[in-house]
Every structure is written in structure tokens, then in C-alpha cells.
C-alpha atoms as a PDB file:
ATOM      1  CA  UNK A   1      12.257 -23.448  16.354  1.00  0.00           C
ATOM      2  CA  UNK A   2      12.225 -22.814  19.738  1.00  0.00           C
ATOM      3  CA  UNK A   3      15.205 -23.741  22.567  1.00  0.00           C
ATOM      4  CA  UNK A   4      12.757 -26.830  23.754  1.00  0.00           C
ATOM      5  CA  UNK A   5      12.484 -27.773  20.874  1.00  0.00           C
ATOM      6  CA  UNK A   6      16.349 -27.513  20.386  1.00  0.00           C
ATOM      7  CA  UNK A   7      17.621 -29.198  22.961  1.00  0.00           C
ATOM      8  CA  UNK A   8      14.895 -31.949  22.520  1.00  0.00           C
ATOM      9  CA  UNK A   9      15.902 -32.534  19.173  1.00  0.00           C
ATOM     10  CA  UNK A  10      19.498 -32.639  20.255  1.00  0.00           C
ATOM     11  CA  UNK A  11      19.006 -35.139  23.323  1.00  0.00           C
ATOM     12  CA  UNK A  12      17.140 -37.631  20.843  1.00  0.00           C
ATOM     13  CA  UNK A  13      20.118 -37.641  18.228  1.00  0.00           C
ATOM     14  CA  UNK A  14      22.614 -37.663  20.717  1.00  0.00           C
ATOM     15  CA  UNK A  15      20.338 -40.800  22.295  1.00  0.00           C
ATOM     16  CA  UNK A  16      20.171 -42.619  18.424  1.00  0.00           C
ATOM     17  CA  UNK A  17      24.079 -41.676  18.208  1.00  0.00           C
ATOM     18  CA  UNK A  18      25.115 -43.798  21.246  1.00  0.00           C
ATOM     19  CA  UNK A  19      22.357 -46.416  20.925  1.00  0.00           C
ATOM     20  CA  UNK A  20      23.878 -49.909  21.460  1.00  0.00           C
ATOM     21  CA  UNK A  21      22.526 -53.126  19.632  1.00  0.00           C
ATOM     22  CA  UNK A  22      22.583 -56.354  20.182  1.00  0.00           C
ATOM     23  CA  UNK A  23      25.618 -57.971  18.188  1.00  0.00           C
ATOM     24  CA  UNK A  24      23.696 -60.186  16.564  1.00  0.00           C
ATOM     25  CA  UNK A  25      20.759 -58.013  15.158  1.00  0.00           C
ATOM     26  CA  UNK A  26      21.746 -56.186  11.746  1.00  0.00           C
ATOM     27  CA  UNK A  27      19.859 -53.111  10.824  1.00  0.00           C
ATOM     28  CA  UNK A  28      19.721 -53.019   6.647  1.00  0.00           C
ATOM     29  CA  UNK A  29      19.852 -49.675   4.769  1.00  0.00           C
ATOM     30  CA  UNK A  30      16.718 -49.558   4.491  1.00  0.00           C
ATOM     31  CA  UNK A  31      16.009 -48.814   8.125  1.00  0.00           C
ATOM     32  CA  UNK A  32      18.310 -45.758   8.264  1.00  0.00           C
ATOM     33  CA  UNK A  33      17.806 -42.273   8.110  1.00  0.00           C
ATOM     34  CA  UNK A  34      20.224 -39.671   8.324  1.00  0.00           C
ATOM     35  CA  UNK A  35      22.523 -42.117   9.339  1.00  0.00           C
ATOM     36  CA  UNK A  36      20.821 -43.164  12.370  1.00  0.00           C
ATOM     37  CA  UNK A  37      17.801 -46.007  12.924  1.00  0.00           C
ATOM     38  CA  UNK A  38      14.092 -44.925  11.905  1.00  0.00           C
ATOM     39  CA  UNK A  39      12.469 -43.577  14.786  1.00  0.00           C
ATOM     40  CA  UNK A  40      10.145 -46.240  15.957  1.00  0.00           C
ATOM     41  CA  UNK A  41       6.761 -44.095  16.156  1.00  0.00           C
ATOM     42  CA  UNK A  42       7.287 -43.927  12.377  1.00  0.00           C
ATOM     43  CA  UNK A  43       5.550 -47.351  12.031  1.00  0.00           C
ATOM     44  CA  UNK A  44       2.962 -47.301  14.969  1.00  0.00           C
ATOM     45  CA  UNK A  45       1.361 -44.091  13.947  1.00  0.00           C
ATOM     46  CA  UNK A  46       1.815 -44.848   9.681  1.00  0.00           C
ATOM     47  CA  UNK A  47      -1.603 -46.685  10.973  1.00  0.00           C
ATOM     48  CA  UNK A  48      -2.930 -43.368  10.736  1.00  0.00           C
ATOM     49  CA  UNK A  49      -2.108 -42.766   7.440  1.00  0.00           C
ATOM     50  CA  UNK A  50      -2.701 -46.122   5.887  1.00  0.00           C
ATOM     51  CA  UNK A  51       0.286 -47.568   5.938  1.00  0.00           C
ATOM     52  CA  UNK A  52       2.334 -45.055   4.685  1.00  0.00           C
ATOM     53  CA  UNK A  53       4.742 -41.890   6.613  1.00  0.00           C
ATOM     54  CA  UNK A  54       7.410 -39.197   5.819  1.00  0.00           C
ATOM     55  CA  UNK A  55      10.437 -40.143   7.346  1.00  0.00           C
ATOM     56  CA  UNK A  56      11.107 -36.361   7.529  1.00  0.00           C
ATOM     57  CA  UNK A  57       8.443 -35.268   9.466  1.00  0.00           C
ATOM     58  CA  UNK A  58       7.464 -38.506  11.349  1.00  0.00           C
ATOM     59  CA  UNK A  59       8.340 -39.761  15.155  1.00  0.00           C
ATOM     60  CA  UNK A  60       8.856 -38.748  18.571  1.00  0.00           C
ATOM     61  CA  UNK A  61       8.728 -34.858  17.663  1.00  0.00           C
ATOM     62  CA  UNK A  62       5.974 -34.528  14.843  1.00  0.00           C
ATOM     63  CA  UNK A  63       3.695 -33.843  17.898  1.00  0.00           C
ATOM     64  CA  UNK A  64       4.954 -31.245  20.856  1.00  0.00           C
ATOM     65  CA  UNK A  65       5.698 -32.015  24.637  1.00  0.00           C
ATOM     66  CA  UNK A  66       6.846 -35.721  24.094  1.00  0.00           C
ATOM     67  CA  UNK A  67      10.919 -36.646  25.035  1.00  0.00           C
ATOM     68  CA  UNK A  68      12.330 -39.709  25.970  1.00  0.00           C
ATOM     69  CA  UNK A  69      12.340 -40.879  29.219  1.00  0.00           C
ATOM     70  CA  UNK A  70      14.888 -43.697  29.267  1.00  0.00           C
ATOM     71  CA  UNK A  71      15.031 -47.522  27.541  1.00  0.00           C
ATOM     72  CA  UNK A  72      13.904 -51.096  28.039  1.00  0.00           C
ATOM     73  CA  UNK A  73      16.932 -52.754  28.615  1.00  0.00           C
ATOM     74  CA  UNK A  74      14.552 -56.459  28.563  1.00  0.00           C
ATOM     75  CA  UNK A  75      14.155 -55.262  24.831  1.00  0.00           C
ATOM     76  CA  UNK A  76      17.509 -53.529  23.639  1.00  0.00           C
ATOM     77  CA  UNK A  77      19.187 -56.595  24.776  1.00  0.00           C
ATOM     78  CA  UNK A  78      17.234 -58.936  22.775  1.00  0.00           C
ATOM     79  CA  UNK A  79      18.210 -56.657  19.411  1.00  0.00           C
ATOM     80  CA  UNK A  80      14.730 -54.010  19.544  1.00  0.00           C
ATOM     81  CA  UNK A  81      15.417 -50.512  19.171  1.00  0.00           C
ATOM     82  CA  UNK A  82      13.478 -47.579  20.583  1.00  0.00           C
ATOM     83  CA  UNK A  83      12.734 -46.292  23.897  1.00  0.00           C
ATOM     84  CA  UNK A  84      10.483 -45.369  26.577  1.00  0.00           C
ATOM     85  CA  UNK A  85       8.769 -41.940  26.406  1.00  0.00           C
ATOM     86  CA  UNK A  86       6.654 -39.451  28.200  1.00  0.00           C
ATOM     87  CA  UNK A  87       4.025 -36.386  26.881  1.00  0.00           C
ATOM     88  CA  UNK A  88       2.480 -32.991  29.396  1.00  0.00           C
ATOM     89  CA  UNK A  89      -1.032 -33.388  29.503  1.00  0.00           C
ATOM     90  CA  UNK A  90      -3.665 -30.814  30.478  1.00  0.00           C
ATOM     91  CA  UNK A  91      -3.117 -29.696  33.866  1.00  0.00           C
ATOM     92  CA  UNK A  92       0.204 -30.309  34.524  1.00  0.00           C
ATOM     93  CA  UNK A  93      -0.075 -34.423  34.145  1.00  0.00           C
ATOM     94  CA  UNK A  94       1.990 -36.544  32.104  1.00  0.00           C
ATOM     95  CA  UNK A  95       1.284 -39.583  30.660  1.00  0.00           C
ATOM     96  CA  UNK A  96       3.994 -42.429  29.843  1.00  0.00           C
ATOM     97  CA  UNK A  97       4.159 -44.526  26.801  1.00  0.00           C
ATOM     98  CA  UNK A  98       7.084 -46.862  24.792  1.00  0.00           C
ATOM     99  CA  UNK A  99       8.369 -47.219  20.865  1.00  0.00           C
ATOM    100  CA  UNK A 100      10.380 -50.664  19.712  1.00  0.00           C
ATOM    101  CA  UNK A 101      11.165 -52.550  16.810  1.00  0.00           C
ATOM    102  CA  UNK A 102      13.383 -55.282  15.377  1.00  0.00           C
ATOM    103  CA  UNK A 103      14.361 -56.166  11.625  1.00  0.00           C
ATOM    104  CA  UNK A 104      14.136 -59.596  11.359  1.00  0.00           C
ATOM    105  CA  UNK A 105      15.356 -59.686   7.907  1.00  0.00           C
ATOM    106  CA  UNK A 106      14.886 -58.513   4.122  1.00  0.00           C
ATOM    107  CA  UNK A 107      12.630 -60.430   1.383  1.00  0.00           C
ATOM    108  CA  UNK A 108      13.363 -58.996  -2.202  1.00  0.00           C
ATOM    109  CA  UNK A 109      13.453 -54.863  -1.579  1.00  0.00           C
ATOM    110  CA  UNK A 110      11.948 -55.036   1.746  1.00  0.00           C
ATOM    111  CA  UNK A 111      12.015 -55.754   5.495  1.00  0.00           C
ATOM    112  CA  UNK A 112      10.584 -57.336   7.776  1.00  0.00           C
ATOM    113  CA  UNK A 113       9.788 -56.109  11.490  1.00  0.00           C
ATOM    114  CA  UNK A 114       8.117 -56.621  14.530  1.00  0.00           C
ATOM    115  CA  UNK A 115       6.760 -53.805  16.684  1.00  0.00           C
ATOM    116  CA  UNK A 116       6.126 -52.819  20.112  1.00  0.00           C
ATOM    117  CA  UNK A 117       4.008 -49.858  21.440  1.00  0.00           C
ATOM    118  CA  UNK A 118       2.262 -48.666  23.926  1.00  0.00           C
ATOM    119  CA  UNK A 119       0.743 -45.153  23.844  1.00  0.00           C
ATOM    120  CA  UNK A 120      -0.202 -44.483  27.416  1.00  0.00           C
ATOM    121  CA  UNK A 121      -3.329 -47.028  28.503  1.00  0.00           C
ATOM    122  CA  UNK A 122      -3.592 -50.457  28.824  1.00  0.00           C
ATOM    123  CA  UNK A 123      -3.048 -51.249  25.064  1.00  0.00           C
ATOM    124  CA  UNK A 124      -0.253 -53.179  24.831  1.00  0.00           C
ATOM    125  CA  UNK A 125      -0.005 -53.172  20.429  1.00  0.00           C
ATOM    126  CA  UNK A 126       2.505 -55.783  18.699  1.00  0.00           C
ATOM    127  CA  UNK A 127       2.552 -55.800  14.714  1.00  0.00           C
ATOM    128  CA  UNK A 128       4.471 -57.734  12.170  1.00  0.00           C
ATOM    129  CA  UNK A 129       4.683 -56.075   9.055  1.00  0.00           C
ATOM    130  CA  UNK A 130       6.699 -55.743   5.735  1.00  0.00           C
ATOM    131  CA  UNK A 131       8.102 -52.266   4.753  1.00  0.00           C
ATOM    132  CA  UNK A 132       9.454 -50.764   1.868  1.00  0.00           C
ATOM    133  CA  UNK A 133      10.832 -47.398   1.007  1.00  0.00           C
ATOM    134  CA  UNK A 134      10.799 -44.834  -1.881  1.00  0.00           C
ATOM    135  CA  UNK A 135      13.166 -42.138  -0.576  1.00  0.00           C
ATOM    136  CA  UNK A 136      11.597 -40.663   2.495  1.00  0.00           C
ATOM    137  CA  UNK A 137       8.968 -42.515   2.048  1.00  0.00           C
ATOM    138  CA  UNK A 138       7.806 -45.711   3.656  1.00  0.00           C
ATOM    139  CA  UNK A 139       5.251 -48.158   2.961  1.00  0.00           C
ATOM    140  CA  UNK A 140       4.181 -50.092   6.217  1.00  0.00           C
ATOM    141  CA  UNK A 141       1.508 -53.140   5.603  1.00  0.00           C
ATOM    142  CA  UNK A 142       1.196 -55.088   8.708  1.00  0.00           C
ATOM    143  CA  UNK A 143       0.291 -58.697   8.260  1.00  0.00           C
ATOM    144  CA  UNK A 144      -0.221 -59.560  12.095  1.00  0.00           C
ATOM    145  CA  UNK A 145      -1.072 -57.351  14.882  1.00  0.00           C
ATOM    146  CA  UNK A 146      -3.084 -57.212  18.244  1.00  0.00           C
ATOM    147  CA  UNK A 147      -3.110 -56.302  21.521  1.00  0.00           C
ATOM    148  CA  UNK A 148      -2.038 -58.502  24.219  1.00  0.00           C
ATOM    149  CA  UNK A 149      -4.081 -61.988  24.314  1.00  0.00           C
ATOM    150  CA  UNK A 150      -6.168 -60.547  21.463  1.00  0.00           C
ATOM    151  CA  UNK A 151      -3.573 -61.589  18.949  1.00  0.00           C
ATOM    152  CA  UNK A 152      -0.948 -59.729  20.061  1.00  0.00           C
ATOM    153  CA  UNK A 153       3.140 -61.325  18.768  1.00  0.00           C
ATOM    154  CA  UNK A 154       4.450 -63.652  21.469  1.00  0.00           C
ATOM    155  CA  UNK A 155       7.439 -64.341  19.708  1.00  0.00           C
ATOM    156  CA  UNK A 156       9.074 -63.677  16.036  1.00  0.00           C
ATOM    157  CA  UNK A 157      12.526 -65.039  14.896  1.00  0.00           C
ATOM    158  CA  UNK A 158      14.129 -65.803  12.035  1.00  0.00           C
ATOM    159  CA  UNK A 159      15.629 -69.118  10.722  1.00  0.00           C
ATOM    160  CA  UNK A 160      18.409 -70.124   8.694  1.00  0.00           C
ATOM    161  CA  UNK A 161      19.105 -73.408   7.507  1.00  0.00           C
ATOM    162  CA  UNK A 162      20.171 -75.455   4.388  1.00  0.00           C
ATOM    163  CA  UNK A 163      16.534 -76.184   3.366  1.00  0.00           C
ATOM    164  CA  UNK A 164      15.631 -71.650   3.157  1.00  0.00           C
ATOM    165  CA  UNK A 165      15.133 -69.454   5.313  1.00  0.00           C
ATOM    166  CA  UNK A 166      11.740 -69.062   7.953  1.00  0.00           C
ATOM    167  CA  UNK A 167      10.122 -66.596   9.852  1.00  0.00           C
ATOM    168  CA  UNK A 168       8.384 -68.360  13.181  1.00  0.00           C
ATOM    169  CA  UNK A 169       6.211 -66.320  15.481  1.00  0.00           C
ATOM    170  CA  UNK A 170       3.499 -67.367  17.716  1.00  0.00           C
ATOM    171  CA  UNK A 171       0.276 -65.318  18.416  1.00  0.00           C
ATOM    172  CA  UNK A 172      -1.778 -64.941  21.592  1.00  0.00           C
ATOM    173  CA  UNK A 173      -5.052 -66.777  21.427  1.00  0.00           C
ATOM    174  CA  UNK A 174      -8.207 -66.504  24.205  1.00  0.00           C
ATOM    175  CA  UNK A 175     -10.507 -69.433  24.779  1.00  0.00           C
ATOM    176  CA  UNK A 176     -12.760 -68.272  22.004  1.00  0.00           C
ATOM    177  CA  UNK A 177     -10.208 -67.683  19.470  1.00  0.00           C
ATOM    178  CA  UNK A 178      -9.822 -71.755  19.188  1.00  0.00           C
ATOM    179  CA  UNK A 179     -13.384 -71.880  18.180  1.00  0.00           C
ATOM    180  CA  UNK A 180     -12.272 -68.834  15.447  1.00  0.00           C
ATOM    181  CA  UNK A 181      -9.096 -70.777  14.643  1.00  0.00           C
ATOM    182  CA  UNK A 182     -10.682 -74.267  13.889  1.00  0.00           C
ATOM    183  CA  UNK A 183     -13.673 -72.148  11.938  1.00  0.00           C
ATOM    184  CA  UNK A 184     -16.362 -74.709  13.978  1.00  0.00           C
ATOM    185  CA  UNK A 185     -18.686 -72.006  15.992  1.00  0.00           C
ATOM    186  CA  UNK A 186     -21.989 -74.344  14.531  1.00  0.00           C
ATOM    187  CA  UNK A 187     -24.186 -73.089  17.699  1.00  0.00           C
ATOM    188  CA  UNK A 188     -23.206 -69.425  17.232  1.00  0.00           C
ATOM    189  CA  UNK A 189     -21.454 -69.080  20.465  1.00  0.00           C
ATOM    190  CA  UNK A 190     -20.811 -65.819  21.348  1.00  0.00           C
ATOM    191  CA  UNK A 191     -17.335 -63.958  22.445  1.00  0.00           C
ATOM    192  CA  UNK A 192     -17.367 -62.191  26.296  1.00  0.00           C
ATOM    193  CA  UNK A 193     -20.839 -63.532  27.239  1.00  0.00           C
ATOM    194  CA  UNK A 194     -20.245 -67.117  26.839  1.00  0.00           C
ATOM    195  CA  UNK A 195     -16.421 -67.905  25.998  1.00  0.00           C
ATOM    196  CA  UNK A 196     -13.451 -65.828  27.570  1.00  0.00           C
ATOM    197  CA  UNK A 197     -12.287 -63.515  24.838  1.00  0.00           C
ATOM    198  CA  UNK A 198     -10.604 -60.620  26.381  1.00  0.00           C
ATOM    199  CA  UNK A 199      -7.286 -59.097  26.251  1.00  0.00           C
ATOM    200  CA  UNK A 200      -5.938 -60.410  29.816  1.00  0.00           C
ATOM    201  CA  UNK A 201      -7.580 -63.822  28.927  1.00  0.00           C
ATOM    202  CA  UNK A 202      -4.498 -65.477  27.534  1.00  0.00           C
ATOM    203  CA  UNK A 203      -4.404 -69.704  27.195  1.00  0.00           C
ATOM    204  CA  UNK A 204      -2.079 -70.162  24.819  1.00  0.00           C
ATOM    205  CA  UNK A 205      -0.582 -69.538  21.458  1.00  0.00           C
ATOM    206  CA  UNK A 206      -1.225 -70.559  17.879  1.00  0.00           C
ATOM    207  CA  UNK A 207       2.871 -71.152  16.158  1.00  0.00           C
ATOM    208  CA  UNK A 208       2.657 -70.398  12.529  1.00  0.00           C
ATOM    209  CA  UNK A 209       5.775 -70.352   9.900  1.00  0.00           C
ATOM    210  CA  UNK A 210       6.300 -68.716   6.681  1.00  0.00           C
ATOM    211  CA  UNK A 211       8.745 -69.385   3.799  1.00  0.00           C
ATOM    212  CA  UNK A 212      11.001 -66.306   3.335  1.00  0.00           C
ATOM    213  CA  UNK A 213      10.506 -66.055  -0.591  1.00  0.00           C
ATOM    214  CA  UNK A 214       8.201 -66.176  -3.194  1.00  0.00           C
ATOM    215  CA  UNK A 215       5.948 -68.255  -1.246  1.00  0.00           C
ATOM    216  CA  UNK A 216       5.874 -65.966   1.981  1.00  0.00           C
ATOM    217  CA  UNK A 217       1.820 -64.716   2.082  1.00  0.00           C
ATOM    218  CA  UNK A 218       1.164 -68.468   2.475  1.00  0.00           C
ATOM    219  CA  UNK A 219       1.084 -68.708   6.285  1.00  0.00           C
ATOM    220  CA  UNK A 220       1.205 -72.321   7.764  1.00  0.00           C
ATOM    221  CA  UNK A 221      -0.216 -73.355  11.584  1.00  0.00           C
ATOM    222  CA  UNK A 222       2.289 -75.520  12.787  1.00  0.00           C
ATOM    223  CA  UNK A 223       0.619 -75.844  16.166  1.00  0.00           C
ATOM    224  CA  UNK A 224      -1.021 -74.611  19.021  1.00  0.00           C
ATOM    225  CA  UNK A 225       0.792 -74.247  22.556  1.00  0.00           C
ATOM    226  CA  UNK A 226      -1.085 -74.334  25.877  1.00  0.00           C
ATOM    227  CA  UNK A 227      -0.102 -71.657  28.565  1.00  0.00           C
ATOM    228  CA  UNK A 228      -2.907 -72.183  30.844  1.00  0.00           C
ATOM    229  CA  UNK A 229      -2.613 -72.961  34.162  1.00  0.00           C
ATOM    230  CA  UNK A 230      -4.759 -75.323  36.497  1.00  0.00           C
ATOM    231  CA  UNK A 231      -8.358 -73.744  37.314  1.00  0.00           C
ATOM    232  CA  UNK A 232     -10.724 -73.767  40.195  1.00  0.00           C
ATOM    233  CA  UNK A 233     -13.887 -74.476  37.917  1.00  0.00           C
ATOM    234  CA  UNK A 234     -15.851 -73.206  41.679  1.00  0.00           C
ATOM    235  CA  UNK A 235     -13.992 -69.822  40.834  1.00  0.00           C
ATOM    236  CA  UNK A 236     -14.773 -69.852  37.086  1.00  0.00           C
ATOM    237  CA  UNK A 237     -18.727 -70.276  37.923  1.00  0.00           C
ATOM    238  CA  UNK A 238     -19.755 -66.897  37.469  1.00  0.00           C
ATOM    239  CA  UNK A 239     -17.877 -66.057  34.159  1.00  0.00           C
ATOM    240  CA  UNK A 240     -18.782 -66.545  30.870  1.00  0.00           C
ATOM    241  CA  UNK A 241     -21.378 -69.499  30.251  1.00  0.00           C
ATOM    242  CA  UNK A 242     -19.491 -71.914  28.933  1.00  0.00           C
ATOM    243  CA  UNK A 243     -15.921 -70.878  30.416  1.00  0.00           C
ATOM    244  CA  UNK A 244     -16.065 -73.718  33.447  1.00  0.00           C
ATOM    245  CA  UNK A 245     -16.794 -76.508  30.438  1.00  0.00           C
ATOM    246  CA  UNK A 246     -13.647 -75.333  28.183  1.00  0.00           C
ATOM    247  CA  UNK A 247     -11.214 -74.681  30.930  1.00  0.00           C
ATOM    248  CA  UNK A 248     -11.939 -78.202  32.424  1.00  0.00           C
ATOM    249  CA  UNK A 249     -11.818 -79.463  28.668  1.00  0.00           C
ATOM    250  CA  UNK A 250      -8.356 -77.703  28.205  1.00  0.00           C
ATOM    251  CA  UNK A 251      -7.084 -78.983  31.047  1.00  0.00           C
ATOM    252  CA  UNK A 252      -7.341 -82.464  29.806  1.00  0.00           C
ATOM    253  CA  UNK A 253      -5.970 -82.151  26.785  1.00  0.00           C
ATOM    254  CA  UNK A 254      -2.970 -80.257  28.295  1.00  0.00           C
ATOM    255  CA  UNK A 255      -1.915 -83.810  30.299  1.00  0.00           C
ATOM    256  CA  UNK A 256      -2.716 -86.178  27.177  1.00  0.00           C
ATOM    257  CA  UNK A 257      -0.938 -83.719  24.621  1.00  0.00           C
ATOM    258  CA  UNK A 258       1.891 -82.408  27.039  1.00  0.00           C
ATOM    259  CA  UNK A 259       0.597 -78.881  26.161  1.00  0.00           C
ATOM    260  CA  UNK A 260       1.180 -79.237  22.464  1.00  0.00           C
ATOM    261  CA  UNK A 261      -1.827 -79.826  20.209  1.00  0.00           C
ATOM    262  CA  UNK A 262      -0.971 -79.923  16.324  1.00  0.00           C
ATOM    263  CA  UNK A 263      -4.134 -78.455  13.925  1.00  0.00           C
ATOM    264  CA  UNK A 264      -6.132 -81.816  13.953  1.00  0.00           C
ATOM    265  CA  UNK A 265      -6.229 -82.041  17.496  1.00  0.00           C
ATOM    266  CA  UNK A 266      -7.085 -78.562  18.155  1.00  0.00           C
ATOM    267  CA  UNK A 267     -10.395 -79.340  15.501  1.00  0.00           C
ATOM    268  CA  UNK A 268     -11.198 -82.543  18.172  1.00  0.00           C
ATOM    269  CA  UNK A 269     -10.867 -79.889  21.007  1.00  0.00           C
ATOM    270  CA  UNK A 270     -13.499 -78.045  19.285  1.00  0.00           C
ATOM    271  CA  UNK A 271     -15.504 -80.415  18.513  1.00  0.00           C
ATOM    272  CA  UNK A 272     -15.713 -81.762  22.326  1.00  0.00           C
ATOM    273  CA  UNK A 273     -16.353 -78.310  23.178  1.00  0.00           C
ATOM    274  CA  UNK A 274     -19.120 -77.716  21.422  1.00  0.00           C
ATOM    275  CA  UNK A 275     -20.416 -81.278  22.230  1.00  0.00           C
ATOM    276  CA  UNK A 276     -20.180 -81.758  25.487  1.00  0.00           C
ATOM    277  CA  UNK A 277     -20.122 -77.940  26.884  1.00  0.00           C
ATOM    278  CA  UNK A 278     -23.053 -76.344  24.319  1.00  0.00           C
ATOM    279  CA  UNK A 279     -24.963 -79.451  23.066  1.00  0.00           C
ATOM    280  CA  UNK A 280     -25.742 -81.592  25.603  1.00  0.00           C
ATOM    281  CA  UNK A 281     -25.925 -79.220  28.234  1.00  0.00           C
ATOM    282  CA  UNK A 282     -28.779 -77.432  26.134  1.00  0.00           C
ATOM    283  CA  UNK A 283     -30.837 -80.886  25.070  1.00  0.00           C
ATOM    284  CA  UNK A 284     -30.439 -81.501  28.822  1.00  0.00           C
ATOM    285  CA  UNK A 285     -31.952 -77.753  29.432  1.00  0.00           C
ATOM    286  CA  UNK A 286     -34.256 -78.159  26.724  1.00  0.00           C
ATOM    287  CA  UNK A 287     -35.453 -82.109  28.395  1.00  0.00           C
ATOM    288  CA  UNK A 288     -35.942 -80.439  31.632  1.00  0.00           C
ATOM    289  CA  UNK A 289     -38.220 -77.770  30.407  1.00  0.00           C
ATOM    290  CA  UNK A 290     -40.764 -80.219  28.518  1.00  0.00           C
ATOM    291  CA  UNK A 291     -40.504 -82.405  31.438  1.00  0.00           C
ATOM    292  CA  UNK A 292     -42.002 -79.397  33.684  1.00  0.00           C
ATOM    293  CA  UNK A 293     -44.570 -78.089  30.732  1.00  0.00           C
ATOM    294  CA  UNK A 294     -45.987 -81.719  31.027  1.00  0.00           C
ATOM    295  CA  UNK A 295     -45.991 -81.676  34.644  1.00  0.00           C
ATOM    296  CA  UNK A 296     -47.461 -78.530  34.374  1.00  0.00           C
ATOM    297  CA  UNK A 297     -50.312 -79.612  31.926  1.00  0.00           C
ATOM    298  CA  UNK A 298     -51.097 -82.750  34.165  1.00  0.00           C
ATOM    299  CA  UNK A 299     -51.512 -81.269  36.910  1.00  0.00           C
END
């Protein structure tokens, strides 16, 4: 091993040494190693192993020139742990990147966690997953992930009360994601080219719970929360086909439903969407042209 590789080693336990949590964030044994938390690139890059990692040859230093760079203080302070880091690329360059996590609670043998990562473009990755150990070894199987508005975690939390415990998160959703969400697509619409479906294209998110027990792979929609703001449908003419049609569609149902549309209401969305922003405009299309083939053919 050489003295890089030393001193790295011995900045990053020094850094998981004096790491301070949030009081009210408890990390179980499960998430320990040596002593000290997990390193958080275990679980981003088990994705390249199927799910599963070697906590003894896993994180920051299972690939050369990477070393942390500092820490998210927005993040520690709300009970994640991890850190920002940087790699050398060719030519002298360096590249930047982050690592969190957060338990948020066991079920039977394992834990629950949500992730944070970003490994140096745009990407912005958030998971939820279950893990379990065997020794060294850990067993990561994600149950939500995405990046950004394409289903990336807005929020997780756990919560207590008399009647069990829950885990709430919400997930991102784009414009054509309610179409995906209510499973009523009947005229085939199609993501980018006609509805907004991008990863900056955020409108709101979908609020699901699940029972922390027996019954936790049965995830319930509890609702779906608008985040979209007031639109210039001018502005929105030269986007996707239909995008001028939904956003002025959202925006109505964002003053009747103060923002908050429960499962049956998000279905009527849907349904007026593909009603008056597909079907009609295309019968109307489809009037026009017979109009001008008989035009055409009389003259």
C-alpha cells in the first residue's frame, strides 16, 4: 500500500470517527462496520453487482484517486450520512460527485434506507431499498429509485403511532407519468414527443404509505400533490404536442382541489386529458381534413 493510499485511508476513518448525527436518527448494528457507519458507495455501486457487495472491499477506496472533499451539511443535519467527494481524471481534471444515506428503521432482520448519489453528471439517483447482512456481506434490493423528476424520492420518513408503524415517501412524477400512474394511455400517447416526461420536468408528486410488517410489499397511493406552477400556455407552444392542453388542464384542477388530488380524481384528470387534449382535438383534425378532400373533389 502506498503513502496515498495511507494517508487517504487514514483521513476517511478519522472523517467516520468524528462524524456527527443528527440526535434523533439511530444507526442499528446492522449498518456498522468496524465500528464505524457503512460507507455510503457500498449501496450505490451494489447496483453493479446485483444487489449484493463486500463490505471489506467496497466504498470510497475500492477504486484509486477518489477522497473526500467535504459534507452536505443540508443532509447531515437532517440525520444522512456520507459526504461529498472528488476523483483525477485524464489530463489533470477532476470530476466531483456525493454519497448519503439514512436508516429509517428495521423490519424483521433488516433495514430500511434511503439513498442519495450523484457520480459526477447531471444524474441526480435517490433509492429506497431494504438491506440485509450475512457477515460482510450485504444484500441491497431497492424497491424505489430514479433520478430527479423521473421518480426520483422527494421525501421518506418514518411513523410511529398506536395503530403500527409507516413508512411515507413521495415520488417525483412528470406530466406523462399521471397517464402511467392512472394506467389510461387508450390513444397510445407517447413520452418526450407529445407529453413532458423528462428529468427537469417535475409537476408534482405521487404520496404512497406502507405498513412496516408483514404486510410491507403492499404499497398504497394515498395521493397525488401538485408542485406546478402557473404557465404561459404562449411559451409552452412549441413543446411537446399535447403539453399546452395538460398544463392548462392541471392548472384547473390545482384551484378546485387546492393542489391535492386523491387516486379517483387523478383517474378524472386523465380522463379529461385524453378527452379534451387527444380526442377531440384529433376528430376536429380528422373533420377538417374530409372537409378539404370534399372541397377538393368538388372542385
Amino acid at each position: 500500500m502506498n503513502l496515498f493510499i495511507k494517508i487517504s485511508v487514514t483521513l476517511f476513518t478519522l472523517f467516520l470517527t468524528s462524524y456527527s448525527f443528527a440526535s434523533d436518527v439511530r444507526f442499528p448494528q446492522i449498518l456498522l462496520f468496524n465500528g464505524k457507519p457503512i460507507d455510503p458507495l457500498c449501496f450505490y455501486e451494489a447496483g453493479e453487482t446485483h444487489g449484493n457487495v463486500d463490505l471489506s472491499t467496497c466504498g470510497l477506496h475500492s477504486e484509486p484517486g477518489r477522497s473526500i472533499t467535504g459534507k452536505n451539511t443540508h443532509l447531515t443535519d437532517k440525520g444522512y450520512f456520507g459526504y461529498d467527494y472528488s476523483w483525477k481524471m485524464e489530463q489533470g481534471a477532476s470530476s466531483q460527485g456525493y454519497s448519503y444515506y439514512k436508516p429509517l428503521g428495521m423490519l424483521n432482520q433488516s433495514v430500511i434506507i434511503e439513498t442519495l448519489n450523484n457520480s459526477g453528471g447531471t444524474g441526480e439517483f435517490s433509492s429506497l431499498s431494504m438491506v440485509s447482512r450475512n457477515n460482510n456481506q450485504l444484500s441491497i434490493n431497492a424497491f424505489q429509485s430514479g433520478d430527479r423528476c423521473n421518480a426520483g424520492i422527494n421525501e421518506a420518513k418514518r411513523i410511529e403511532n398506536e395503530s403500527g408503524d409507516r413508512l411515507v415517501y413521495s415520488i417525483n412524477l412528470t406530466p406523462y407519468d399521471f397517464l402511467v400512474l392512472a394506467h389510461d394511455n387508450p390513444h397510445d400517447v407517447k413520452a418526450y414527443d407529445e407529453l413532458s416526461a423528462c428529468a427537469a420536468c417535475c409537476v408534482a408528486t405521487a404520496v404512497y404509505e406502507r405498513s412496516i410488517g408483514p404486510d410491507f410489499n403492499k404499497e398504497q397511493l394515498l395521493h397525488i400533490q401538485l408542485t406546478v406552477q402557473e404557465t404561459n400556455s404562449q411559451e409552452d407552444s412549441f413543446g411537446p404536442k399535447y403539453q399546452a392542453c395538460f398544463d392548462n388542464l392541471l392548472q384547473v384542477y390545482q384551484k378546485q382541489y387546492n393542489g391535492k388530488l386523491e387516486p379517483n380524481v387523478l383517474k378524472q384528470l386523465t380522463h379529461e386529458f385524453n378527452r379534451q387534449c387527444v380526442l377531440v382535438p384529433e376528430k376536429n383534425a380528422h373533420s377538417k381534413e374530409t372537409n378539404r378532400q370534399l372541397r377538393t373533389l368538388t372542385e
